[in-house]
PDB file of N, CA and C in Angstrom:
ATOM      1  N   UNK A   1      25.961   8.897   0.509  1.00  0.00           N
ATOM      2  CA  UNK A   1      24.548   8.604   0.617  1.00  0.00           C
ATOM      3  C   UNK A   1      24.194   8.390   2.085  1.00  0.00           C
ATOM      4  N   UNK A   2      22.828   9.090   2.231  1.00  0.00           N
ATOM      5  CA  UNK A   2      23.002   8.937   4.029  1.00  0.00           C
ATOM      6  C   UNK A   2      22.253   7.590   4.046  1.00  0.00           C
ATOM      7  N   UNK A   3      22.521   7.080   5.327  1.00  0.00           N
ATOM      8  CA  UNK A   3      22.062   5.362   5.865  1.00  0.00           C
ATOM      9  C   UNK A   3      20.467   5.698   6.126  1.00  0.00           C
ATOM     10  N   UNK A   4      19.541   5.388   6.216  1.00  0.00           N
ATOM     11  CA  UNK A   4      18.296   5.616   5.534  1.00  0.00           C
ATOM     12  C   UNK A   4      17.887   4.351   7.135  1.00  0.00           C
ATOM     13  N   UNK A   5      18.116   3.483   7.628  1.00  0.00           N
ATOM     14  CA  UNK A   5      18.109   2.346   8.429  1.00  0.00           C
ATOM     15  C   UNK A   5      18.738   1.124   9.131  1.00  0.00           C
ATOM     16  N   UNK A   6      18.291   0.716  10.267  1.00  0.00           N
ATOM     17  CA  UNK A   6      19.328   0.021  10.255  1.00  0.00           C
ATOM     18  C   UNK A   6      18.788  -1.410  10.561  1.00  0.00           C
ATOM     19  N   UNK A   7      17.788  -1.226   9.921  1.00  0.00           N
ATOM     20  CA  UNK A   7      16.597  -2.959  10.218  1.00  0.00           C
ATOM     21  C   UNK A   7      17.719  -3.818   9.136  1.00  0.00           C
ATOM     22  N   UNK A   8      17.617  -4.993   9.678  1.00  0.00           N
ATOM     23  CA  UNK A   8      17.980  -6.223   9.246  1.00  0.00           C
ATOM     24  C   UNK A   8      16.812  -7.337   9.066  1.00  0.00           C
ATOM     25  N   UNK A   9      16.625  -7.817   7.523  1.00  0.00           N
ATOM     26  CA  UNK A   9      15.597  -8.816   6.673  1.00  0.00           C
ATOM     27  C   UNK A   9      16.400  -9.689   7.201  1.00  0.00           C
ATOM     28  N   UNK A  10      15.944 -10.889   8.346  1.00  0.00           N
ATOM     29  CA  UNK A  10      16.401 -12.599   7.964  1.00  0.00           C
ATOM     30  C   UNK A  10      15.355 -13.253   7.352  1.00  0.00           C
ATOM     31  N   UNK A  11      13.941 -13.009   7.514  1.00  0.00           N
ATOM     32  CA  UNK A  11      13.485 -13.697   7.163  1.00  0.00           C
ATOM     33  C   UNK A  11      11.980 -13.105   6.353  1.00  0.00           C
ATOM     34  N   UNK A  12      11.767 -13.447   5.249  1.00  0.00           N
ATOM     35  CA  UNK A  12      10.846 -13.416   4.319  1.00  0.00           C
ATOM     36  C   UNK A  12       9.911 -14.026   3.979  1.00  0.00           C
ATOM     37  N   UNK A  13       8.210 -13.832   4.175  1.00  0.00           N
ATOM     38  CA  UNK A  13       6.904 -14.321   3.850  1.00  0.00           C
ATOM     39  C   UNK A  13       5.736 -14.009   2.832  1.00  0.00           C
ATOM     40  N   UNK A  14       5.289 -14.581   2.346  1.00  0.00           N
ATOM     41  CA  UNK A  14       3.761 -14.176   1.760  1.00  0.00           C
ATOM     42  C   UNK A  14       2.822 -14.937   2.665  1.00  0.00           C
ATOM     43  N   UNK A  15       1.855 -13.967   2.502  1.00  0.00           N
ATOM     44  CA  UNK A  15       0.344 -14.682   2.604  1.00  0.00           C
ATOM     45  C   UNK A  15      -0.667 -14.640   1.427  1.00  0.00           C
ATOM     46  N   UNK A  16      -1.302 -15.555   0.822  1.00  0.00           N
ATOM     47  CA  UNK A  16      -1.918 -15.612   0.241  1.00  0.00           C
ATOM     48  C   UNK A  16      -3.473 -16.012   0.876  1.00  0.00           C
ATOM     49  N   UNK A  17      -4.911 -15.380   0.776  1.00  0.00           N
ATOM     50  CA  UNK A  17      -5.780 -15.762   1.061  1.00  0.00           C
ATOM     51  C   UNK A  17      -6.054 -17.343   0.018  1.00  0.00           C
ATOM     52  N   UNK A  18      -5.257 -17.949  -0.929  1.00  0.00           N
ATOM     53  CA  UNK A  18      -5.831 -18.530  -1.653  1.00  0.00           C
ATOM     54  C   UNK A  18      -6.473 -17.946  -3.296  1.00  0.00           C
ATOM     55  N   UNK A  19      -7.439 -19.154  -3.552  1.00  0.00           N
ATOM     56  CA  UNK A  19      -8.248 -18.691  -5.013  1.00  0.00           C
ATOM     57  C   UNK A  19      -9.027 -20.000  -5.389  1.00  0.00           C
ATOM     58  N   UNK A  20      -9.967 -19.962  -4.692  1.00  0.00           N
ATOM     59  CA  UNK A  20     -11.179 -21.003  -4.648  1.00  0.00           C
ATOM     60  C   UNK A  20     -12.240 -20.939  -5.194  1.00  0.00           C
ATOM     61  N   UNK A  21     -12.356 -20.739  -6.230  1.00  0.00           N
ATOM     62  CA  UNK A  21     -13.983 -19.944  -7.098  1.00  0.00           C
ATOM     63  C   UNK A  21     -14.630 -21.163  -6.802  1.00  0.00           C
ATOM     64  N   UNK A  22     -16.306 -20.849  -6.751  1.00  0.00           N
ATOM     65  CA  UNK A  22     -17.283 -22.176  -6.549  1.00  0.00           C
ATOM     66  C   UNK A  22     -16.975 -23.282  -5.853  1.00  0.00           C
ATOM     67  N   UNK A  23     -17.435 -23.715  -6.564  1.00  0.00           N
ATOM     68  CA  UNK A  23     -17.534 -25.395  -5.652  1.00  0.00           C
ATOM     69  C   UNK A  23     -16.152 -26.181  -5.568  1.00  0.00           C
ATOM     70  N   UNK A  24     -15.823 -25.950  -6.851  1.00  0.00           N
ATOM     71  CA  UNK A  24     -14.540 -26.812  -6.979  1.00  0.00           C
ATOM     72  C   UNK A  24     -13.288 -26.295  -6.988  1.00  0.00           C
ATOM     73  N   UNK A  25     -12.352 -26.996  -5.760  1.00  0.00           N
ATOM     74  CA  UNK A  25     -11.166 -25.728  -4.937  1.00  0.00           C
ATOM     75  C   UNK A  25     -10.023 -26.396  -5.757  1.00  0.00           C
ATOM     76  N   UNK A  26     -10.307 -27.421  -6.790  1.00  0.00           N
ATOM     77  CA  UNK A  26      -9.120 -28.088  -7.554  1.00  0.00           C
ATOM     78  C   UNK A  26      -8.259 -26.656  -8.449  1.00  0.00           C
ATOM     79  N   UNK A  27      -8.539 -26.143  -9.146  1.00  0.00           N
ATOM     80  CA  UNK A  27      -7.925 -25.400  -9.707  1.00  0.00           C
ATOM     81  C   UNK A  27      -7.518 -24.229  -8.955  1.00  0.00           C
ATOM     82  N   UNK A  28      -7.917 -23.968  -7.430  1.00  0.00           N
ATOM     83  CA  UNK A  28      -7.504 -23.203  -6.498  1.00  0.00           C
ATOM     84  C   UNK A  28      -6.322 -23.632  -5.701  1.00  0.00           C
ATOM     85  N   UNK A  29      -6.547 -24.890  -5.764  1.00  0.00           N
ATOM     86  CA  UNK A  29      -5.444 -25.697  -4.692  1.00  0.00           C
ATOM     87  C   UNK A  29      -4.055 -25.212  -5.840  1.00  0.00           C
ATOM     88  N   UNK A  30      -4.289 -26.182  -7.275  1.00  0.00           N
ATOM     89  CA  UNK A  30      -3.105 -26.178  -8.141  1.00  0.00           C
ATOM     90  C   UNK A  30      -2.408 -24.737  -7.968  1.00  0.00           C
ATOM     91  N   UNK A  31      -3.240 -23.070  -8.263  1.00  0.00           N
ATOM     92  CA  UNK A  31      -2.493 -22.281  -8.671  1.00  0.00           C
ATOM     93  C   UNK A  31      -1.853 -22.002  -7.628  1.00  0.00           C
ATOM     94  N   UNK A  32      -2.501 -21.990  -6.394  1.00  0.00           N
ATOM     95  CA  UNK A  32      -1.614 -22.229  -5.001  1.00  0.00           C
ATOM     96  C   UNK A  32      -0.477 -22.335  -4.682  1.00  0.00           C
ATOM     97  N   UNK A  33      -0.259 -23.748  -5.401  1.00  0.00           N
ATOM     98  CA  UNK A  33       0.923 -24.643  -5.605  1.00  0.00           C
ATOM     99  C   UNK A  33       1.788 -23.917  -5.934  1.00  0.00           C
ATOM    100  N   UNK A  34       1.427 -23.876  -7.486  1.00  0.00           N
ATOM    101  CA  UNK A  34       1.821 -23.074  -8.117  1.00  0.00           C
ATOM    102  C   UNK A  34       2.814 -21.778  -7.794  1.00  0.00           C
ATOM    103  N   UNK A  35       1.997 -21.302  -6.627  1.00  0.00           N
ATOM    104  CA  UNK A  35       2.186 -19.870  -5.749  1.00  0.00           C
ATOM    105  C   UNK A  35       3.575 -20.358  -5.472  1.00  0.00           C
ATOM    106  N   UNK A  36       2.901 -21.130  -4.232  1.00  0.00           N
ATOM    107  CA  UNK A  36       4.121 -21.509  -3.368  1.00  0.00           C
ATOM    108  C   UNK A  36       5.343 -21.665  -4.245  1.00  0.00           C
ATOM    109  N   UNK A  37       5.134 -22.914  -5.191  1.00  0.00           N
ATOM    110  CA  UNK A  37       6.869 -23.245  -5.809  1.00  0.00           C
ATOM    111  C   UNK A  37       7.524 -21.944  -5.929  1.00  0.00           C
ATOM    112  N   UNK A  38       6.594 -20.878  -6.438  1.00  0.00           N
ATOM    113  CA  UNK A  38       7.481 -19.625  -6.906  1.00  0.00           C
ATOM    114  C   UNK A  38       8.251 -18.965  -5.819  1.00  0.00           C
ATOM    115  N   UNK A  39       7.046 -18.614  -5.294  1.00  0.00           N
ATOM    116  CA  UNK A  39       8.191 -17.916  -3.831  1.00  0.00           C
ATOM    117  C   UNK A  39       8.779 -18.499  -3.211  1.00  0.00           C
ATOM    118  N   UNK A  40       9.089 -20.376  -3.129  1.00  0.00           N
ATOM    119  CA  UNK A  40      10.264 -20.914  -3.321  1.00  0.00           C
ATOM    120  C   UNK A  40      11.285 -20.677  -4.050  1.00  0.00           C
ATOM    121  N   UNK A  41      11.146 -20.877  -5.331  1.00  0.00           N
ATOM    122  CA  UNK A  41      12.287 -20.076  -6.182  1.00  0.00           C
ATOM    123  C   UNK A  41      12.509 -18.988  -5.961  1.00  0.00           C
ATOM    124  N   UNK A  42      11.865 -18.027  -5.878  1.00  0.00           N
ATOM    125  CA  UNK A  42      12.441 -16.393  -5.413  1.00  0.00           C
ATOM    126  C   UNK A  42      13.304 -16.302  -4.315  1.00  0.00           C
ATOM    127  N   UNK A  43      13.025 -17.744  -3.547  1.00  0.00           N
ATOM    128  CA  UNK A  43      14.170 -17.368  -2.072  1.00  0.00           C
ATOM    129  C   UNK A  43      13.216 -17.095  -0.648  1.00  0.00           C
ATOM    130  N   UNK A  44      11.798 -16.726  -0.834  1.00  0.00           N
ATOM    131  CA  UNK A  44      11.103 -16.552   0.281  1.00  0.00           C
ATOM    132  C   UNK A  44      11.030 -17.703   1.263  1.00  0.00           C
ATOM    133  N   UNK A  45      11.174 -18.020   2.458  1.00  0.00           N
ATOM    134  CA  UNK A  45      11.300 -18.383   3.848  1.00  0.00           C
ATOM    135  C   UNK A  45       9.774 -18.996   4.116  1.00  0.00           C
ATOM    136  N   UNK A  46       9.027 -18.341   3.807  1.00  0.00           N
ATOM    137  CA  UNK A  46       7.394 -19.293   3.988  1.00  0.00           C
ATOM    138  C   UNK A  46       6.572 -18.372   3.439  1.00  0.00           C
ATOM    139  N   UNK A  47       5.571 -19.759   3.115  1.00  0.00           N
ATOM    140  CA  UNK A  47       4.678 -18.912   2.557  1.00  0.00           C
ATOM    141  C   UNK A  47       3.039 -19.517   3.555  1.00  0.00           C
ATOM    142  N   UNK A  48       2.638 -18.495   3.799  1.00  0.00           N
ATOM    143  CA  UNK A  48       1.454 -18.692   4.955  1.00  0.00           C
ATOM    144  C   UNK A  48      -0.202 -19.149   3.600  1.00  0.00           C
ATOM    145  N   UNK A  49      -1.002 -19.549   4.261  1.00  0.00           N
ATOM    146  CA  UNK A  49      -2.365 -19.673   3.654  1.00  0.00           C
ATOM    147  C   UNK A  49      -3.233 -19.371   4.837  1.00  0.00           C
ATOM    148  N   UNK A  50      -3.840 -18.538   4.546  1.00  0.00           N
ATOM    149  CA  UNK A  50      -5.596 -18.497   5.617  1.00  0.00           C
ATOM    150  C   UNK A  50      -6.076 -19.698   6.330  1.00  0.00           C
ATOM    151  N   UNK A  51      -6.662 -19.742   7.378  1.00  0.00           N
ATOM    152  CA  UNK A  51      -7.981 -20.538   7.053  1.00  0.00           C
ATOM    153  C   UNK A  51      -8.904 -19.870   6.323  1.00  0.00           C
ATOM    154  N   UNK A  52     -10.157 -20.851   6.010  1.00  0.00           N
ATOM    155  CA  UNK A  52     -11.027 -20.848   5.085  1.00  0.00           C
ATOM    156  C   UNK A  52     -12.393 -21.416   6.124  1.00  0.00           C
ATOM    157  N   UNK A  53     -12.543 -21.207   7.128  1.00  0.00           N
ATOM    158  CA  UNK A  53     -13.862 -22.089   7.879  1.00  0.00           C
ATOM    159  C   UNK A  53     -15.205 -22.026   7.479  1.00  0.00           C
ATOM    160  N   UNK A  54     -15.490 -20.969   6.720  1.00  0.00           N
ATOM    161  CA  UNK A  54     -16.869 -20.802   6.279  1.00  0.00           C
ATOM    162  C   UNK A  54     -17.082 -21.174   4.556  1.00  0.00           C
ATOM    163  N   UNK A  55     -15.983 -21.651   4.087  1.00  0.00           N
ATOM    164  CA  UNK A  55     -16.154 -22.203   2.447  1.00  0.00           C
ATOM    165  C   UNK A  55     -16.143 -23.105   2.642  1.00  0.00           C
ATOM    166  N   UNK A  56     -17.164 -23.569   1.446  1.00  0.00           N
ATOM    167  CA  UNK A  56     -17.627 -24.842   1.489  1.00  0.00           C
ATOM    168  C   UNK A  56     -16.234 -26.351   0.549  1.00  0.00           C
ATOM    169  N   UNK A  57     -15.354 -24.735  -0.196  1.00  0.00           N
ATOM    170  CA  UNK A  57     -14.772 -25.620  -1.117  1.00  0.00           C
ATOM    171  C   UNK A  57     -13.448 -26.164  -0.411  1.00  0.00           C
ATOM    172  N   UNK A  58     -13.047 -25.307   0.745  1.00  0.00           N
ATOM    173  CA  UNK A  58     -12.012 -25.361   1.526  1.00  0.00           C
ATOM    174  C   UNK A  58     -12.045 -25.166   2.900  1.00  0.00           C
ATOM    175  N   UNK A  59     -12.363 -25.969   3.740  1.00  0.00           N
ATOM    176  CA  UNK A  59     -12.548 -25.912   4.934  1.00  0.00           C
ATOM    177  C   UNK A  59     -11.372 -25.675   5.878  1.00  0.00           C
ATOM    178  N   UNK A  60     -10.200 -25.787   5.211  1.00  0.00           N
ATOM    179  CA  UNK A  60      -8.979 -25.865   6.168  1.00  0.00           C
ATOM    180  C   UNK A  60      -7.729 -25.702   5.262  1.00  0.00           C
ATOM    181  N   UNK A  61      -6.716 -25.292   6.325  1.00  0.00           N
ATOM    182  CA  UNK A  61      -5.577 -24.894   5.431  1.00  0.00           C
ATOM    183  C   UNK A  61      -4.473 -26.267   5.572  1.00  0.00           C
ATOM    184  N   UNK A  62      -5.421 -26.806   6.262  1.00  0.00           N
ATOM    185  CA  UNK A  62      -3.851 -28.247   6.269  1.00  0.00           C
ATOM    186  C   UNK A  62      -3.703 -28.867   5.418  1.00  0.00           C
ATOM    187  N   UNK A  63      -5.036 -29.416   4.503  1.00  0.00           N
ATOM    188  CA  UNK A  63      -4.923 -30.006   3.519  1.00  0.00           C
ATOM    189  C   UNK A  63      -4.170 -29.120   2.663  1.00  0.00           C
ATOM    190  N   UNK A  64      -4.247 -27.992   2.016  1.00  0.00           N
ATOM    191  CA  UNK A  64      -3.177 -27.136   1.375  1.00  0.00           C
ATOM    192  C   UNK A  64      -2.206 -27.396   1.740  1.00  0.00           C
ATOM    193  N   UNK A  65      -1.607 -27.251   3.066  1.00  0.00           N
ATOM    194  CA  UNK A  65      -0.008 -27.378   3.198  1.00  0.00           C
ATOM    195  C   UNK A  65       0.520 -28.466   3.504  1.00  0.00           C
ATOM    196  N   UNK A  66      -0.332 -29.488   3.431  1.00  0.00           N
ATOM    197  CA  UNK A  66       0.404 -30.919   3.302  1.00  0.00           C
ATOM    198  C   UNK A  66       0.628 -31.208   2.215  1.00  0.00           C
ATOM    199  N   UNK A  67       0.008 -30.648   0.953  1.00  0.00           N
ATOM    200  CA  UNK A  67       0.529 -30.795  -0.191  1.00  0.00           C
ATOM    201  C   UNK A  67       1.623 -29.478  -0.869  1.00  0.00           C
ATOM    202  N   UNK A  68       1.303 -28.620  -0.132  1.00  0.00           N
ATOM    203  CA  UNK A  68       2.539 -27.546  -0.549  1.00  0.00           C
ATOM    204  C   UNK A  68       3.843 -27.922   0.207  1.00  0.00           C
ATOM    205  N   UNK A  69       3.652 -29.117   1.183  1.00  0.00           N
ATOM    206  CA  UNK A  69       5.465 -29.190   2.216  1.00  0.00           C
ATOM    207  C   UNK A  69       5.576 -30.617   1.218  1.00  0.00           C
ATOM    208  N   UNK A  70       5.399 -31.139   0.673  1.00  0.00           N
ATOM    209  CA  UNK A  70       6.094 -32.198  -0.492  1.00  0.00           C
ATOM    210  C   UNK A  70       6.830 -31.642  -1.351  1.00  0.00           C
ATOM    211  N   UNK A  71       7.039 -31.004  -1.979  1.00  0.00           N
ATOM    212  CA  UNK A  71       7.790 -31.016  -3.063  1.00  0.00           C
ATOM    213  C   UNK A  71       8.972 -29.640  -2.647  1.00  0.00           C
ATOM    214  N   UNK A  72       8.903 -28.951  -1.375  1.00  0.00           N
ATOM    215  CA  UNK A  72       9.687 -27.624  -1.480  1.00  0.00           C
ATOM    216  C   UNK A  72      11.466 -28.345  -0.512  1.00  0.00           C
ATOM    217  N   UNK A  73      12.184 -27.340  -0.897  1.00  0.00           N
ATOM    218  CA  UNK A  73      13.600 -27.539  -0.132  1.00  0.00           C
ATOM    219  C   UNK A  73      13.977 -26.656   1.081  1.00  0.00           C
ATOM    220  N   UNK A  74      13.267 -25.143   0.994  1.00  0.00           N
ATOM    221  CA  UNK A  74      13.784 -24.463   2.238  1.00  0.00           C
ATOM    222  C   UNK A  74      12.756 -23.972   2.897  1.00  0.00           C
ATOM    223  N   UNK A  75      11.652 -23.570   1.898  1.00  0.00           N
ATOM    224  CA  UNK A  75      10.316 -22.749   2.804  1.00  0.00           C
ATOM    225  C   UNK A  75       9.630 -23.455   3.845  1.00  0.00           C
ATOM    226  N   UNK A  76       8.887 -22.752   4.822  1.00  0.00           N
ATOM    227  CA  UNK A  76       7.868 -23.154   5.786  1.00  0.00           C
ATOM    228  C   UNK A  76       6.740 -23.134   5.360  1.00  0.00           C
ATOM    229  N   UNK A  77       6.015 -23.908   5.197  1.00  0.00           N
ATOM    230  CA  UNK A  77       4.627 -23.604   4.798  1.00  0.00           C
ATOM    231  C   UNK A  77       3.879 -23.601   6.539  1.00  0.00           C
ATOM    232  N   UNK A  78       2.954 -22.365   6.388  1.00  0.00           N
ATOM    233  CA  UNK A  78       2.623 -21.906   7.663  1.00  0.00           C
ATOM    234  C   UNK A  78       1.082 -21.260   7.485  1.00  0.00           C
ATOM    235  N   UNK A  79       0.088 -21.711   8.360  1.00  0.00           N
ATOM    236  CA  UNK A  79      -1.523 -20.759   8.279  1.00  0.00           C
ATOM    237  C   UNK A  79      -1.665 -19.638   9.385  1.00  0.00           C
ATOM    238  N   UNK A  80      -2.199 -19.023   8.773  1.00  0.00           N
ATOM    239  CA  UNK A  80      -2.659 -17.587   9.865  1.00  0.00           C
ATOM    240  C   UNK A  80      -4.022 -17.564  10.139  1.00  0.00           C
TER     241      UNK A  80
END
């Protein structure tokens, strides 16, 4: 089989813009969470979130990742 490349993966990310419908970013924050734990379990390295400066329901991504860096063991939680 011919060698096709020779890039080397150390490290692995998502970005998620989020999921904030209306007013209330509670059930946006949770599936979030949600997000994150998973691509914790899958093994992913960090998982990034947006800012949000012009929603009213989410003004910022810190509050997200101060609650997504509690409960994880290896990922970075990181904003773009």
């Amino acid at each position: 089989m011919k060698k096709v490349s020779n890039v080397r993966i150390d490290h692995i990310a998502f970005l998620t813009p989020g999921n904030y419908p209306g007013e209330d970013a509670s059930p946006g924050f949770e599936r979030t969470l949600e997000l994150f734990r998973a691509g914790e379990a899958l093994g992913y390295d960090s998982a990034w979130v947006r800012q949000r400066h012009l929603e009213r329901a989410v003004s910022s991504a810190a509050t997200l990742l101060a609650a997504a860096s509690q409960p994880v063991d290896r990922r970075e939680p990181a904003a773009a």
